[in-house]
N, C-alpha and C. Protein backbone atom coordinates (compact mmCIF):
# COMPACT_ATOMS: atom_id res chain seq x y z
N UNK A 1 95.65 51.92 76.24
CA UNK A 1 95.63 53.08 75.37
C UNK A 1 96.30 54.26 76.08
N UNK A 2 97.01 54.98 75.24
CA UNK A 2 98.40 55.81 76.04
C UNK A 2 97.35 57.04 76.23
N UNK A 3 97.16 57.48 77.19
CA UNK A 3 96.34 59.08 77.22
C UNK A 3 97.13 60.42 77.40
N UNK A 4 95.86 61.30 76.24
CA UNK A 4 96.49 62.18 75.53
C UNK A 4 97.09 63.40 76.77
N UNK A 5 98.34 64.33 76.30
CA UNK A 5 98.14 65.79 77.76
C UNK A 5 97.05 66.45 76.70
N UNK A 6 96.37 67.44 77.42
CA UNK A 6 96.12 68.37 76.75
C UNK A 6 96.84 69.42 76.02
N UNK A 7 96.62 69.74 75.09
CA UNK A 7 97.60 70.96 74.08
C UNK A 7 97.47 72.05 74.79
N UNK A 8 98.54 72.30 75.15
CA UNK A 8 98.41 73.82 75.59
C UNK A 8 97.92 74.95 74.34
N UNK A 9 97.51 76.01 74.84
CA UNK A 9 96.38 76.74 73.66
C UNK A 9 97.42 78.07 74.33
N UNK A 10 98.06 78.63 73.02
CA UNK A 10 98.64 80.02 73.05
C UNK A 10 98.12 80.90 73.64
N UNK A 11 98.73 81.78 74.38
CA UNK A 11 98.63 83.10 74.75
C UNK A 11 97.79 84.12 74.59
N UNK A 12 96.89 84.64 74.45
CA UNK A 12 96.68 85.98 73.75
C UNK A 12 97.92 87.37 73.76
N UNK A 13 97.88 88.29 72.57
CA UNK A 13 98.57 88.70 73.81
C UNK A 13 98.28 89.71 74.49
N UNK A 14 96.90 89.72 74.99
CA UNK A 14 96.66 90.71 76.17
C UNK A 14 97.07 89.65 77.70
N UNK A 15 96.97 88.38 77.91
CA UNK A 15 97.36 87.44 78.36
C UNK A 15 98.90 87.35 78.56
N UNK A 16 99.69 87.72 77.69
CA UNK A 16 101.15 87.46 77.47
C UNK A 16 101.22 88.98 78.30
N UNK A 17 101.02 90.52 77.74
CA UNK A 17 101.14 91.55 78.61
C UNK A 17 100.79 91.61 80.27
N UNK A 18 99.71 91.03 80.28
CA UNK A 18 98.97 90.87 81.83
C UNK A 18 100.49 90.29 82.84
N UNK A 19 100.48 88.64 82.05
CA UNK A 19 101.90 88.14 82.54
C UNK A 19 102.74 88.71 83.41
N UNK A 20 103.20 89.01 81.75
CA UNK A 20 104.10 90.03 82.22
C UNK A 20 104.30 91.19 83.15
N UNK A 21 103.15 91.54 83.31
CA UNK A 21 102.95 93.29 84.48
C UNK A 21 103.02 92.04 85.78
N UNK A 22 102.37 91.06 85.88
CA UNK A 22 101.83 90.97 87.08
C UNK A 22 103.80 90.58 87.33
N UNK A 23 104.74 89.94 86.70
CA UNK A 23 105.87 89.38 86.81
C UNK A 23 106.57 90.85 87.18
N UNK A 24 106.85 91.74 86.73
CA UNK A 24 107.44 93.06 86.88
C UNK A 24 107.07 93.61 88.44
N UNK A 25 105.31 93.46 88.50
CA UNK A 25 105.42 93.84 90.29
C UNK A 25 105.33 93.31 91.40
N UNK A 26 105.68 91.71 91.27
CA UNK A 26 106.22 90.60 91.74
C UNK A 26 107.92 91.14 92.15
N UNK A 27 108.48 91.53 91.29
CA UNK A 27 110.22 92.09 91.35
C UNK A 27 110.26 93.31 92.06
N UNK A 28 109.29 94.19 92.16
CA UNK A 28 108.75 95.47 92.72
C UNK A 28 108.87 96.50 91.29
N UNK A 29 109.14 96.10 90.50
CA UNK A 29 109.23 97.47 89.16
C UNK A 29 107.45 97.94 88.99
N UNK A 30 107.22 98.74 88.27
CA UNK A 30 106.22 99.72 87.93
C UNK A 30 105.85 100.13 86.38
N UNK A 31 105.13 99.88 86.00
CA UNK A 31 105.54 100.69 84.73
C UNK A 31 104.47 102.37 84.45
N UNK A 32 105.26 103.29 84.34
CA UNK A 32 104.45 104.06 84.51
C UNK A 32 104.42 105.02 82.83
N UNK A 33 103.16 106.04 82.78
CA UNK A 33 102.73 106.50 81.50
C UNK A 33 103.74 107.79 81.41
N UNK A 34 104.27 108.05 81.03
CA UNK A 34 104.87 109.88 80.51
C UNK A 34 104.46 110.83 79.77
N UNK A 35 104.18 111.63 79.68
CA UNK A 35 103.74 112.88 78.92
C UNK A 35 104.89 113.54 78.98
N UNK A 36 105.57 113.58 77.72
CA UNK A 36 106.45 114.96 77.36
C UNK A 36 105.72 115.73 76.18
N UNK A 37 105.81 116.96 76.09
CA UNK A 37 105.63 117.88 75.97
C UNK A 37 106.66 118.36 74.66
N UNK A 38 106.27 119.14 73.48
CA UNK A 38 106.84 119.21 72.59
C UNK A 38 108.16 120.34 72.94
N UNK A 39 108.59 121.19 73.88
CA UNK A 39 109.10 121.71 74.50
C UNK A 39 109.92 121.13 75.29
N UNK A 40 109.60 119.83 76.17
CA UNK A 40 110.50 119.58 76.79
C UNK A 40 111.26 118.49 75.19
N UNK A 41 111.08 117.85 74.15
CA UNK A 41 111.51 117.27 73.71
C UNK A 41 113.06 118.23 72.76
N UNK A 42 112.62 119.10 72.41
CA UNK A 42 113.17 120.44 71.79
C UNK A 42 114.51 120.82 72.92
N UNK A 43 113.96 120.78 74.25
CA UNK A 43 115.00 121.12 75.38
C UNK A 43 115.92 119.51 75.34
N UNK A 44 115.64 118.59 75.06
CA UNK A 44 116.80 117.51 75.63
C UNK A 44 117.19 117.34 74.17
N UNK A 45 116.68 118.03 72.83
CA UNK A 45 117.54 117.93 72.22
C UNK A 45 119.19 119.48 72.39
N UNK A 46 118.37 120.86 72.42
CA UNK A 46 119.16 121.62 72.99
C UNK A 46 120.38 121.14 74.16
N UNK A 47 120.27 120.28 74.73
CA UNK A 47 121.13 120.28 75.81
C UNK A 47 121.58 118.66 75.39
N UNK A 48 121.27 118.53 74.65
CA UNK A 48 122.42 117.26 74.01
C UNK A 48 121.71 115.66 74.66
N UNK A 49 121.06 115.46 75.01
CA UNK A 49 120.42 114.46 75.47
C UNK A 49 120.02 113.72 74.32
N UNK A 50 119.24 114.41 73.13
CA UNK A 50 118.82 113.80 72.28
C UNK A 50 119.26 113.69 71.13
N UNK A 51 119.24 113.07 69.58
CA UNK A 51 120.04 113.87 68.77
C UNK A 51 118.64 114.44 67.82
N UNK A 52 118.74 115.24 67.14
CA UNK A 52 117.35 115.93 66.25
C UNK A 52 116.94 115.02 65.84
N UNK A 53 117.68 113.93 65.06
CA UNK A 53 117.17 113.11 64.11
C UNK A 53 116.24 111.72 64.99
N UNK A 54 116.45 111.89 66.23
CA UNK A 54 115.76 110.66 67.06
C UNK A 54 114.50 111.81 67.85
N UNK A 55 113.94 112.45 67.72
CA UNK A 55 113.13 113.08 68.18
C UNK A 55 111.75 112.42 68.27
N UNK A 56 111.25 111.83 67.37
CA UNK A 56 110.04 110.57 67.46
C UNK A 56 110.71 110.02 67.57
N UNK A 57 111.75 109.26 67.87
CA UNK A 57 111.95 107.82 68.65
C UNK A 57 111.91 107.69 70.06
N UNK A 58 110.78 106.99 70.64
CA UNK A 58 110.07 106.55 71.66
C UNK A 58 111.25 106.48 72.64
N UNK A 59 111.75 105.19 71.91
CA UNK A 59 113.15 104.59 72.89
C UNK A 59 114.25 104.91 73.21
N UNK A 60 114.19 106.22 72.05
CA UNK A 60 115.49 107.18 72.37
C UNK A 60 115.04 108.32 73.07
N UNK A 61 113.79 108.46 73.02
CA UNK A 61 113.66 109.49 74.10
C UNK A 61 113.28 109.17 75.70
N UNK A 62 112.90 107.91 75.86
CA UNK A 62 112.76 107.12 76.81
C UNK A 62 114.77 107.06 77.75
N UNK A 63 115.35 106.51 76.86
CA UNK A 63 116.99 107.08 76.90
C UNK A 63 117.34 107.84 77.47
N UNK A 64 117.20 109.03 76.93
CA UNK A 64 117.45 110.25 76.86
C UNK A 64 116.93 111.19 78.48
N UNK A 65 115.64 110.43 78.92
CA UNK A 65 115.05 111.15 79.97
C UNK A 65 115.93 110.39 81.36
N UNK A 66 115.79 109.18 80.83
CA UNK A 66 116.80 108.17 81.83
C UNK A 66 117.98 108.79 82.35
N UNK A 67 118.87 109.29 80.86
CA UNK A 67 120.13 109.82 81.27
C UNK A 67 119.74 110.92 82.34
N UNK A 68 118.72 112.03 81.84
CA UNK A 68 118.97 113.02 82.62
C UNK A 68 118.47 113.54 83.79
N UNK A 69 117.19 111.98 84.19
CA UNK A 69 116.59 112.04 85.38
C UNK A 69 118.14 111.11 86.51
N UNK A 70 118.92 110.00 85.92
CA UNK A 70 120.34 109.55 86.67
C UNK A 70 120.83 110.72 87.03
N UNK A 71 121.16 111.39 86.03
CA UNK A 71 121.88 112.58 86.63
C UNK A 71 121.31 113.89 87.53
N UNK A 72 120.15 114.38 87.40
CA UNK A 72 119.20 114.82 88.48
C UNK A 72 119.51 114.06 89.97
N UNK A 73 119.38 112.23 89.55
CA UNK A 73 119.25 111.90 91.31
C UNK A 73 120.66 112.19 91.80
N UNK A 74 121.71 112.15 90.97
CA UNK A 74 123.17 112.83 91.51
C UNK A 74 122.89 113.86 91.91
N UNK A 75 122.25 115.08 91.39
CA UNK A 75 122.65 116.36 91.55
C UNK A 75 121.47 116.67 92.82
N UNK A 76 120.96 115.13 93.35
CA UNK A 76 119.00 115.42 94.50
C UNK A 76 118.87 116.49 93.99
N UNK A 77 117.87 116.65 92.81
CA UNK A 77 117.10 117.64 92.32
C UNK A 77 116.02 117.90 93.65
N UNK A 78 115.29 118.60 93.56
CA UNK A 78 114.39 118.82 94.45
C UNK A 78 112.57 119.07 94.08
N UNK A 79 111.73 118.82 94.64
CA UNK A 79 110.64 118.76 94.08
C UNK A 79 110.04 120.39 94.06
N UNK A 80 109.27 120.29 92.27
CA UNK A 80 108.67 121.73 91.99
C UNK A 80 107.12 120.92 91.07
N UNK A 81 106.53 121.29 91.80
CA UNK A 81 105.32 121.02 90.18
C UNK A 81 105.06 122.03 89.10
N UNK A 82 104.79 121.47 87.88
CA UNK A 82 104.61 122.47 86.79
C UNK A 82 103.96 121.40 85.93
N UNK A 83 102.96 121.71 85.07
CA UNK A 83 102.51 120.92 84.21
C UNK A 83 102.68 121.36 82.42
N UNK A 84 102.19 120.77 81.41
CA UNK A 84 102.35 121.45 79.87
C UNK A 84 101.78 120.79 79.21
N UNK A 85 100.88 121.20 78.00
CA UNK A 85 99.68 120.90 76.99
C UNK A 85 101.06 120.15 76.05
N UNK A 86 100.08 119.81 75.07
CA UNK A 86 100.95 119.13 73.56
C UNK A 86 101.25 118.01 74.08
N UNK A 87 101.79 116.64 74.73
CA UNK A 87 102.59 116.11 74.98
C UNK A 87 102.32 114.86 74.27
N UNK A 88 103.63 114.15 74.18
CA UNK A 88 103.73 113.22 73.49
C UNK A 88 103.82 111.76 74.83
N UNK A 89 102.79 110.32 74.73
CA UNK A 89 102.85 109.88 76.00
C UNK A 89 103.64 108.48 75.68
N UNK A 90 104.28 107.86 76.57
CA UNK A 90 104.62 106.59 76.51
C UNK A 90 104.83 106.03 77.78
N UNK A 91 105.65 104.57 77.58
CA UNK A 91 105.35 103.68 79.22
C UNK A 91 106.94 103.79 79.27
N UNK A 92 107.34 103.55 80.34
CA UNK A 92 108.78 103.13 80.98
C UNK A 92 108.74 102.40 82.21
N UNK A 93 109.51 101.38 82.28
CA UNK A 93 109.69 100.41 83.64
C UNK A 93 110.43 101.49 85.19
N UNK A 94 109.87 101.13 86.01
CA UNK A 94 110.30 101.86 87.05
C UNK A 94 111.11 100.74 87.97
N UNK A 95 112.52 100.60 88.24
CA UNK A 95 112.79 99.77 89.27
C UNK A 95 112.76 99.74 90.47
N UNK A 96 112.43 98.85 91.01
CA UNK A 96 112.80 99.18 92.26
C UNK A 96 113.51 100.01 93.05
N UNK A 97 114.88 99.79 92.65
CA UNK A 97 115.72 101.18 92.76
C UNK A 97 115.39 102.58 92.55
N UNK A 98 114.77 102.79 91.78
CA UNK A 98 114.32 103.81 91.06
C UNK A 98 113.25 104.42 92.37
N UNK A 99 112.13 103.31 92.73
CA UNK A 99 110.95 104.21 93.55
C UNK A 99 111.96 104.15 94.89
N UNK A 100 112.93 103.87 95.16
CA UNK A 100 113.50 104.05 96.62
C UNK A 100 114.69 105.10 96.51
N UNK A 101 114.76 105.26 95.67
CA UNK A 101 115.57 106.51 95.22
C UNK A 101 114.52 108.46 95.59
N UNK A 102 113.42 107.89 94.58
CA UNK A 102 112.41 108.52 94.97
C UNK A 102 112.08 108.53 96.40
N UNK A 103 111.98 107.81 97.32
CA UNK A 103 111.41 108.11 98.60
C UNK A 103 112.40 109.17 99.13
N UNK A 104 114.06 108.41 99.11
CA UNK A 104 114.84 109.26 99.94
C UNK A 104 115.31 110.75 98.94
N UNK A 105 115.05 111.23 98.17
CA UNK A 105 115.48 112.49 97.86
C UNK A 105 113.43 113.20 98.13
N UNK A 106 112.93 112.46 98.59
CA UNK A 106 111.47 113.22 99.31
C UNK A 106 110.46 113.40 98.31
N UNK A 107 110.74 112.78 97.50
CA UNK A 107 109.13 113.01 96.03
C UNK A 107 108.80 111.97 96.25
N UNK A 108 108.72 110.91 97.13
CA UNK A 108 107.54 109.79 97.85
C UNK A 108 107.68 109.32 98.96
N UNK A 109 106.19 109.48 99.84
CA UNK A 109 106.44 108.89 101.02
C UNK A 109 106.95 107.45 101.24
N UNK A 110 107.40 106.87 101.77
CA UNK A 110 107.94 106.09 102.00
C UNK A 110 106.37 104.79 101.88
N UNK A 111 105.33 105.64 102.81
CA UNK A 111 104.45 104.14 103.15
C UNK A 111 104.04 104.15 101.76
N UNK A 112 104.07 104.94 100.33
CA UNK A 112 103.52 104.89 98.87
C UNK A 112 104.17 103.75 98.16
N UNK A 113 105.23 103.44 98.43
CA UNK A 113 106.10 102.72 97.77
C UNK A 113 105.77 101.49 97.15
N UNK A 114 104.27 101.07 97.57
CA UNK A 114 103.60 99.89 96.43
C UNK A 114 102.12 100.46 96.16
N UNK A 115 102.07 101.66 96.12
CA UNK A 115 100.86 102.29 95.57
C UNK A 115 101.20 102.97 94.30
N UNK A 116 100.24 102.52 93.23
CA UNK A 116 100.73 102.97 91.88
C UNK A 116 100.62 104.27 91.45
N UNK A 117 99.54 105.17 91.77
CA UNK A 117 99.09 106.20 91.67
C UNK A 117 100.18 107.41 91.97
N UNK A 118 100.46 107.37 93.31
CA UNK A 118 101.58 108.41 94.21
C UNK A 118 103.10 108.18 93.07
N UNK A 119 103.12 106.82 93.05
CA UNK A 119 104.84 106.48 92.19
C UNK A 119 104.33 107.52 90.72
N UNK A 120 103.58 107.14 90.31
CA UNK A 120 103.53 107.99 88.88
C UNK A 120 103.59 108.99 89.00
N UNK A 121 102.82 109.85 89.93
CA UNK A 121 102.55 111.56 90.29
C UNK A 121 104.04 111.61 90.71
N UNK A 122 104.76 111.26 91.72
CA UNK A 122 106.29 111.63 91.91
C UNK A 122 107.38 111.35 90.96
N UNK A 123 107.05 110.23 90.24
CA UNK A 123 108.02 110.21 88.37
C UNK A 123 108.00 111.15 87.87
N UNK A 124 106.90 111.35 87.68
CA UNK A 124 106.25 112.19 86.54
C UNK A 124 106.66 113.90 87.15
N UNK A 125 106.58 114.34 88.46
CA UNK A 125 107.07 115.45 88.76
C UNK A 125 108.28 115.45 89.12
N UNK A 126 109.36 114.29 89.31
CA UNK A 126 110.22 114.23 89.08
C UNK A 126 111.33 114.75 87.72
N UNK A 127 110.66 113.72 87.03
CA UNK A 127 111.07 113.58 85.11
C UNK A 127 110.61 115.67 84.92
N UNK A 128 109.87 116.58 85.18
CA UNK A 128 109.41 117.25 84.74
C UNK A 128 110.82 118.34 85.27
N UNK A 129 110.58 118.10 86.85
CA UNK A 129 111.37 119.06 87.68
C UNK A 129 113.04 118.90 86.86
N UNK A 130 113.40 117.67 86.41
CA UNK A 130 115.31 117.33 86.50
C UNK A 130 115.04 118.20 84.81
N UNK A 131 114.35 117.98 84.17
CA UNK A 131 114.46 118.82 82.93
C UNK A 131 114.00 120.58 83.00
N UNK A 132 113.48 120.76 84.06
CA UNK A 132 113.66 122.29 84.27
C UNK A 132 115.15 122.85 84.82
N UNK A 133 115.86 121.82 85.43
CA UNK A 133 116.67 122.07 86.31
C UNK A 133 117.89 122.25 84.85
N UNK A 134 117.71 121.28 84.41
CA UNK A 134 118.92 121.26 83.22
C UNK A 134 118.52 121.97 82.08
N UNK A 135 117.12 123.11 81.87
CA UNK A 135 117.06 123.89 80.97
C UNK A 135 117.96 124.77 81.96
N UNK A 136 117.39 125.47 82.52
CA UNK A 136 118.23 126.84 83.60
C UNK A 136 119.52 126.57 83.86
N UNK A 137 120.31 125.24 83.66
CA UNK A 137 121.77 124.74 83.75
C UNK A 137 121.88 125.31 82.18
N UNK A 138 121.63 125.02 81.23
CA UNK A 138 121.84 125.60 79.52
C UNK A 138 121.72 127.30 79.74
N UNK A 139 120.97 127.33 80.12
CA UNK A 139 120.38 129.28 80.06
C UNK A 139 121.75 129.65 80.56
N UNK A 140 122.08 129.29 81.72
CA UNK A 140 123.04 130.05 82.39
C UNK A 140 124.57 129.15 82.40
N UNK A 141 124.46 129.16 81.31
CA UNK A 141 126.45 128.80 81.00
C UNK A 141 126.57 130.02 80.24
C-alpha cells in the first residue's frame, strides 16, 4: 500500500508576513514605521516630489521620500531633530545599503547597525532632517 505525504496546510497570512520579515533580516534590510506629517506632505508636493493628485497614495509618497532622502545622502545632509503632530504612518524596507549609508554620514553608530530601535530613530530623523533641508532649498531660490 503506497503511503500517503502529508498535505501541506496553507499559510496564514500572519505566517506568510512573519516569513517574510524574518527573510528581509536574514539579507540585512529593516522595515521601518514613518510618520509624515500633513505639512511635510504639502512640502514634497510644493517642491515637486509629489504630484497633488497622489497625496494619499502611500506608495507614491513612500517614492517621493526615497527620491528626496537619495538626494539628501548626495548632498550628507546632516543630523537635526524636530518632531510634528497630524501624521500620516506607513512601513518602508530599509536596505542594507541604506543603514550603512546611515552610519557613515553619522545618524548611526556603527555598533547599532542590527539593532532595530536606533535604525528607526536615525531614518526617521533622517527622512525629517533631508525634508527640512529641501523646504529652506524652496524658501530661498
Amino acid at each position: 500500500m503506497p503511503v500517503k505525504s502529508p498535505r501541506a496546510t496553507p499559510s496564514s497570512p500572519a505566517a506568510l508576513r512573519m516569513r517574510k520579515s524574518r527573510e528581509r533580516r536574514r539579507q540585512g534590510s529593516v522595515i521601518v514605521n514613518l510618520e509624515v506629517g500633513p505639512d511635510m506632505t504639502a512640502d514634497l508636493v510644493n517642491l515637486g516630489w509629489l504630484s497633488e493628485a497622489a497625496r494619499g497614495d502611500k506608495d507614491a509618497l513612500a517614492h517621493a521620500l526615497f527620491g528626496l532622502i537619495e538626494q539628501a545622502i548626495r548632498a550628507r545632509v546632516i543630523p537635526m531633530t524636530s518632531s510634528e503632530e497630524g501624521k500620516v504612518s506607513f512601513f518602508c524596507e530599509l536596505k542594507p545599503s541604506t543603514i550603512e549609508t546611515l552610519i557613515d554620514l553619522g545618524w548611526l553608530r556603527a555598533d547599532q547597525r542590527d539593532d532595530l530601535a536606533p535604525i528607526v530613530t536615525a531614518f526617521r530623523r533622517f527622512a525629517g532632517r533631508s525634508l527640512e533641508v529641501a523646504r529652506n532649498e524652496l524658501v530661498h531660490r
